[in-house]
C-alpha atoms as a PDB file:
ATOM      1  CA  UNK A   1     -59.587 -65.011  40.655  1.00  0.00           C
ATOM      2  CA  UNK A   2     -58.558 -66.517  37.546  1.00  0.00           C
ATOM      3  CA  UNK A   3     -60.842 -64.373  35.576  1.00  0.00           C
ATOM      4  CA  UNK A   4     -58.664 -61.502  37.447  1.00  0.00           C
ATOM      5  CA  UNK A   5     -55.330 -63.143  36.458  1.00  0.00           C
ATOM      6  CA  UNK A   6     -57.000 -63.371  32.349  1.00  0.00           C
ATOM      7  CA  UNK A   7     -57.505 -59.705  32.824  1.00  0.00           C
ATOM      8  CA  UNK A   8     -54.389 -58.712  34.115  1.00  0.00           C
ATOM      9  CA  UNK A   9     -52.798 -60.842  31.626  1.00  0.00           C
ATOM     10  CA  UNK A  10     -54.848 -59.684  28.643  1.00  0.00           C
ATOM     11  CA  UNK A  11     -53.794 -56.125  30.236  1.00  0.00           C
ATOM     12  CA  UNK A  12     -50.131 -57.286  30.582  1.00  0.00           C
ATOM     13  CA  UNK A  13     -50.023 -58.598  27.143  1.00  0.00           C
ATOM     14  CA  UNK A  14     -51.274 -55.387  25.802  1.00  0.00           C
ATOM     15  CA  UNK A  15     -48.953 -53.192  27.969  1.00  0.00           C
ATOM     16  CA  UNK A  16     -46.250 -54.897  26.091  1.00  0.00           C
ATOM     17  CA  UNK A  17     -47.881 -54.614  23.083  1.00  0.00           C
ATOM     18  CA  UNK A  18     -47.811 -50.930  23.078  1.00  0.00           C
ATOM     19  CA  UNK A  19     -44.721 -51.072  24.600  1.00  0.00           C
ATOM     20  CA  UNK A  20     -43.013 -52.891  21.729  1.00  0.00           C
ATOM     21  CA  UNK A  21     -45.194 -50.363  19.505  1.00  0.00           C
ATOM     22  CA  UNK A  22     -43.471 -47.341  21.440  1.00  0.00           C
ATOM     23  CA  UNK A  23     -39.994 -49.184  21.175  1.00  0.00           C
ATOM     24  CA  UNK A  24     -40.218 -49.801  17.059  1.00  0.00           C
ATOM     25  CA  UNK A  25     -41.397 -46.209  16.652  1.00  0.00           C
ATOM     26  CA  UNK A  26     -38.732 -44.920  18.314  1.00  0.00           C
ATOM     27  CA  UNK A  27     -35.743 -46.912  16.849  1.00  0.00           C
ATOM     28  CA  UNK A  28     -37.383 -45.678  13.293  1.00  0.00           C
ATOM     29  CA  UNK A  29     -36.861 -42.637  14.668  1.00  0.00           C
ATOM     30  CA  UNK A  30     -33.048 -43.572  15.803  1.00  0.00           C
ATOM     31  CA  UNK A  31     -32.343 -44.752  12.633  1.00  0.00           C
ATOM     32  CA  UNK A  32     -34.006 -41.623  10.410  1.00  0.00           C
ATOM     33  CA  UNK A  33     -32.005 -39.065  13.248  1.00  0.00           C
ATOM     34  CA  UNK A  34     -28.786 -41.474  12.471  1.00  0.00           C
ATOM     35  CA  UNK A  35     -29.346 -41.149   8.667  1.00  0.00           C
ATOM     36  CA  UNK A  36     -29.603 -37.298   8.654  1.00  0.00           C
ATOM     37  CA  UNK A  37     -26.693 -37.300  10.806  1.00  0.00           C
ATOM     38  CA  UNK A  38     -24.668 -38.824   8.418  1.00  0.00           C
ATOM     39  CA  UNK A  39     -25.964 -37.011   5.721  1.00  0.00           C
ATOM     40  CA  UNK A  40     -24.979 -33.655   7.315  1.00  0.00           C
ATOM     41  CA  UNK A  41     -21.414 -34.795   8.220  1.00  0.00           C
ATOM     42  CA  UNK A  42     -21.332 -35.857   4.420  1.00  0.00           C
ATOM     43  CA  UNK A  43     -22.315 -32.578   3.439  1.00  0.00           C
ATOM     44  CA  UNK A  44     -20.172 -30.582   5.616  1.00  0.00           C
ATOM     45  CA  UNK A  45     -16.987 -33.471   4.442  1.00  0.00           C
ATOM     46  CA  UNK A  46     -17.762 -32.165   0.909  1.00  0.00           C
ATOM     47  CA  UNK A  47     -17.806 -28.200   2.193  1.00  0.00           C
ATOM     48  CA  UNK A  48     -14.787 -28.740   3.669  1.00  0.00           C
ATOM     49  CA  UNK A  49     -13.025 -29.872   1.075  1.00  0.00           C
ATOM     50  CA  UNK A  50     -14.215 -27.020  -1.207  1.00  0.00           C
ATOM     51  CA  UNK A  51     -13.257 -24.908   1.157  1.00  0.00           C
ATOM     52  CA  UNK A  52      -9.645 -26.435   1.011  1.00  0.00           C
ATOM     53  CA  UNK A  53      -9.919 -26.343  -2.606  1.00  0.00           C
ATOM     54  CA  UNK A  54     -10.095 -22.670  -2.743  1.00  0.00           C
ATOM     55  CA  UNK A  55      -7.660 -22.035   0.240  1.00  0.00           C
ATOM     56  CA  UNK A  56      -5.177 -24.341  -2.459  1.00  0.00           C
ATOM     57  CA  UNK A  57      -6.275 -22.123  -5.255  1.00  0.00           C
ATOM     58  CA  UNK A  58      -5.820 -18.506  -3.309  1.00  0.00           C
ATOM     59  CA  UNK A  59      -2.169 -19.578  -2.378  1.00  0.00           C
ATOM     60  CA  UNK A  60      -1.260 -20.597  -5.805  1.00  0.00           C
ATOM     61  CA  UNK A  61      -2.387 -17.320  -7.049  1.00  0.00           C
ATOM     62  CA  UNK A  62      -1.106 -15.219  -4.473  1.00  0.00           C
ATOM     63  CA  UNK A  63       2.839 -17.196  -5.438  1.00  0.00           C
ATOM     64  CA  UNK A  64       1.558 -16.376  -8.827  1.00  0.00           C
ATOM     65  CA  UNK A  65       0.867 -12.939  -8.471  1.00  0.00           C
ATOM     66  CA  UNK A  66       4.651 -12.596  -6.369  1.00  0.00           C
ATOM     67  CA  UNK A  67       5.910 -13.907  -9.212  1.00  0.00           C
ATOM     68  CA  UNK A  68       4.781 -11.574 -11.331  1.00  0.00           C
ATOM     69  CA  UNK A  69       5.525  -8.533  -8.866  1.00  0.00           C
ATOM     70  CA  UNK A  70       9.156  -9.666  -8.725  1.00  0.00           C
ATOM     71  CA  UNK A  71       9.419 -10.233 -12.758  1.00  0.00           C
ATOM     72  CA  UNK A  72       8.036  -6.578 -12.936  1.00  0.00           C
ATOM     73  CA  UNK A  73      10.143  -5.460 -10.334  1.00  0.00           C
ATOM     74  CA  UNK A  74      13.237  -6.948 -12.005  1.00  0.00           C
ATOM     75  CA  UNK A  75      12.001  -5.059 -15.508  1.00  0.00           C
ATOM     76  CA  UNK A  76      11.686  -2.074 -13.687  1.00  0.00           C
ATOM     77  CA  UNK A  77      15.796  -2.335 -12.594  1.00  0.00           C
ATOM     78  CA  UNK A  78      16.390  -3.117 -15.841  1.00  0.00           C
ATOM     79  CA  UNK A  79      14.872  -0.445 -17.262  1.00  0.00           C
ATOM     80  CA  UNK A  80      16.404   2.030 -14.919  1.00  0.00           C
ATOM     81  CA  UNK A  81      20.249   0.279 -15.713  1.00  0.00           C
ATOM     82  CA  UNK A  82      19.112   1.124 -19.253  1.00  0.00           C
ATOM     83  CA  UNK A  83      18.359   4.544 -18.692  1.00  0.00           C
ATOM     84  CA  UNK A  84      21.295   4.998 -16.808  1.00  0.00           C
ATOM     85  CA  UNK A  85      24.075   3.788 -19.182  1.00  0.00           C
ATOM     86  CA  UNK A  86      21.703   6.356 -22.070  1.00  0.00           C
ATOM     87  CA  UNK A  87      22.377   9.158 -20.063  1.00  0.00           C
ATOM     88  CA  UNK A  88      26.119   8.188 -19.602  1.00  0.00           C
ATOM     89  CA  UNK A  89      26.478   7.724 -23.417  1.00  0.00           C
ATOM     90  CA  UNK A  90      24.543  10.901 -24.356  1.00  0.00           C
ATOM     91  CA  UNK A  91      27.005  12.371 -21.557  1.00  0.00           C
ATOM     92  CA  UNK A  92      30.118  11.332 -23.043  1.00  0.00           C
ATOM     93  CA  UNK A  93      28.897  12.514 -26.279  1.00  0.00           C
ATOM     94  CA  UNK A  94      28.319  15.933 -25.309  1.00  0.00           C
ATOM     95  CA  UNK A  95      32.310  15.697 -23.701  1.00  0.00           C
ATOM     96  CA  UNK A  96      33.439  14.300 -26.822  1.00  0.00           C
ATOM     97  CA  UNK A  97      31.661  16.796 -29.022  1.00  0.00           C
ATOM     98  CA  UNK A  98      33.724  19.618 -26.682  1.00  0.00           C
ATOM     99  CA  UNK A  99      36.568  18.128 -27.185  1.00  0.00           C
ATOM    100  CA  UNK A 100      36.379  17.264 -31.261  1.00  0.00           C
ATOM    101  CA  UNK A 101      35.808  21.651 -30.758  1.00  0.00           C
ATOM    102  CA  UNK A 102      38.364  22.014 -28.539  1.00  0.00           C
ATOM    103  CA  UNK A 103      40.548  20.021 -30.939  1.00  0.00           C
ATOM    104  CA  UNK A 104      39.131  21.598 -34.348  1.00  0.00           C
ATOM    105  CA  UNK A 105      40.204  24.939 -32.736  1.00  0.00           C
ATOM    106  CA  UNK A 106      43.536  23.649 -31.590  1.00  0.00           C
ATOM    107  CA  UNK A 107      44.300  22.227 -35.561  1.00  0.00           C
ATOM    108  CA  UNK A 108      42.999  26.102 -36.697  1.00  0.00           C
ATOM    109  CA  UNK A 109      45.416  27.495 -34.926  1.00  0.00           C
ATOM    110  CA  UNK A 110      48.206  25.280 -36.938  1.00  0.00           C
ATOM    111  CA  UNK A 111      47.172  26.271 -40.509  1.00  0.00           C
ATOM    112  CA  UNK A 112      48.688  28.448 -43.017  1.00  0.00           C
END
């Protein structure tokens, strides 16, 4: 019987053994799963923020680029008004020109 009890205790012993074995294999496993864990959420932290980064830099540019459609656009009115008052001039020329005929004839008329 106590040659039993030895055996079963030797087997015991070596249960735990393994068991402790099993246990220390498996929180090295824990801990590697825990690292790469973190080491993904790092990664995708730092994506993110790129991400954000160009989101930051498409908005500026798309202000940047109304900004430049609204200078253009204001050129363009500009650049119409411009045209405008030229025609108005060259307009009032051509009345002026009728009437410094108009005029010339009149003063013809008056000579001796």
């Amino acid at each position: 019987m106590i040659k039993q009890m030895i055996r079963r205790s030797g087997n015991a012993a070596e249960v735990i053994k393994q068991g402790l074995e099993q246990a220390r294999e498996r929180n090295m496993l824990t801990t590697q799963a825990t690292d790469t864990f973190q080491s993904i959420f790092k990664e995708l932290g730092e994506g993110l923020n790129r991400i954000n980064e160009v989101a930051e830099s498409a908005q500026q540019m798309t202000e940047r680029n109304d900004a430049m459609i609204g200078a253009v656009t204001q050129l363009s009115a500009i650049s119409e008004e411009g045209m405008a008052s030229t025609e108005e001039v060259a307009s009032l020329a051509g009345n002026l020109a009728d009437l410094a005929d108009k005029l010339k004839q009149s003063t013809n008329m008056f000579r001796i």
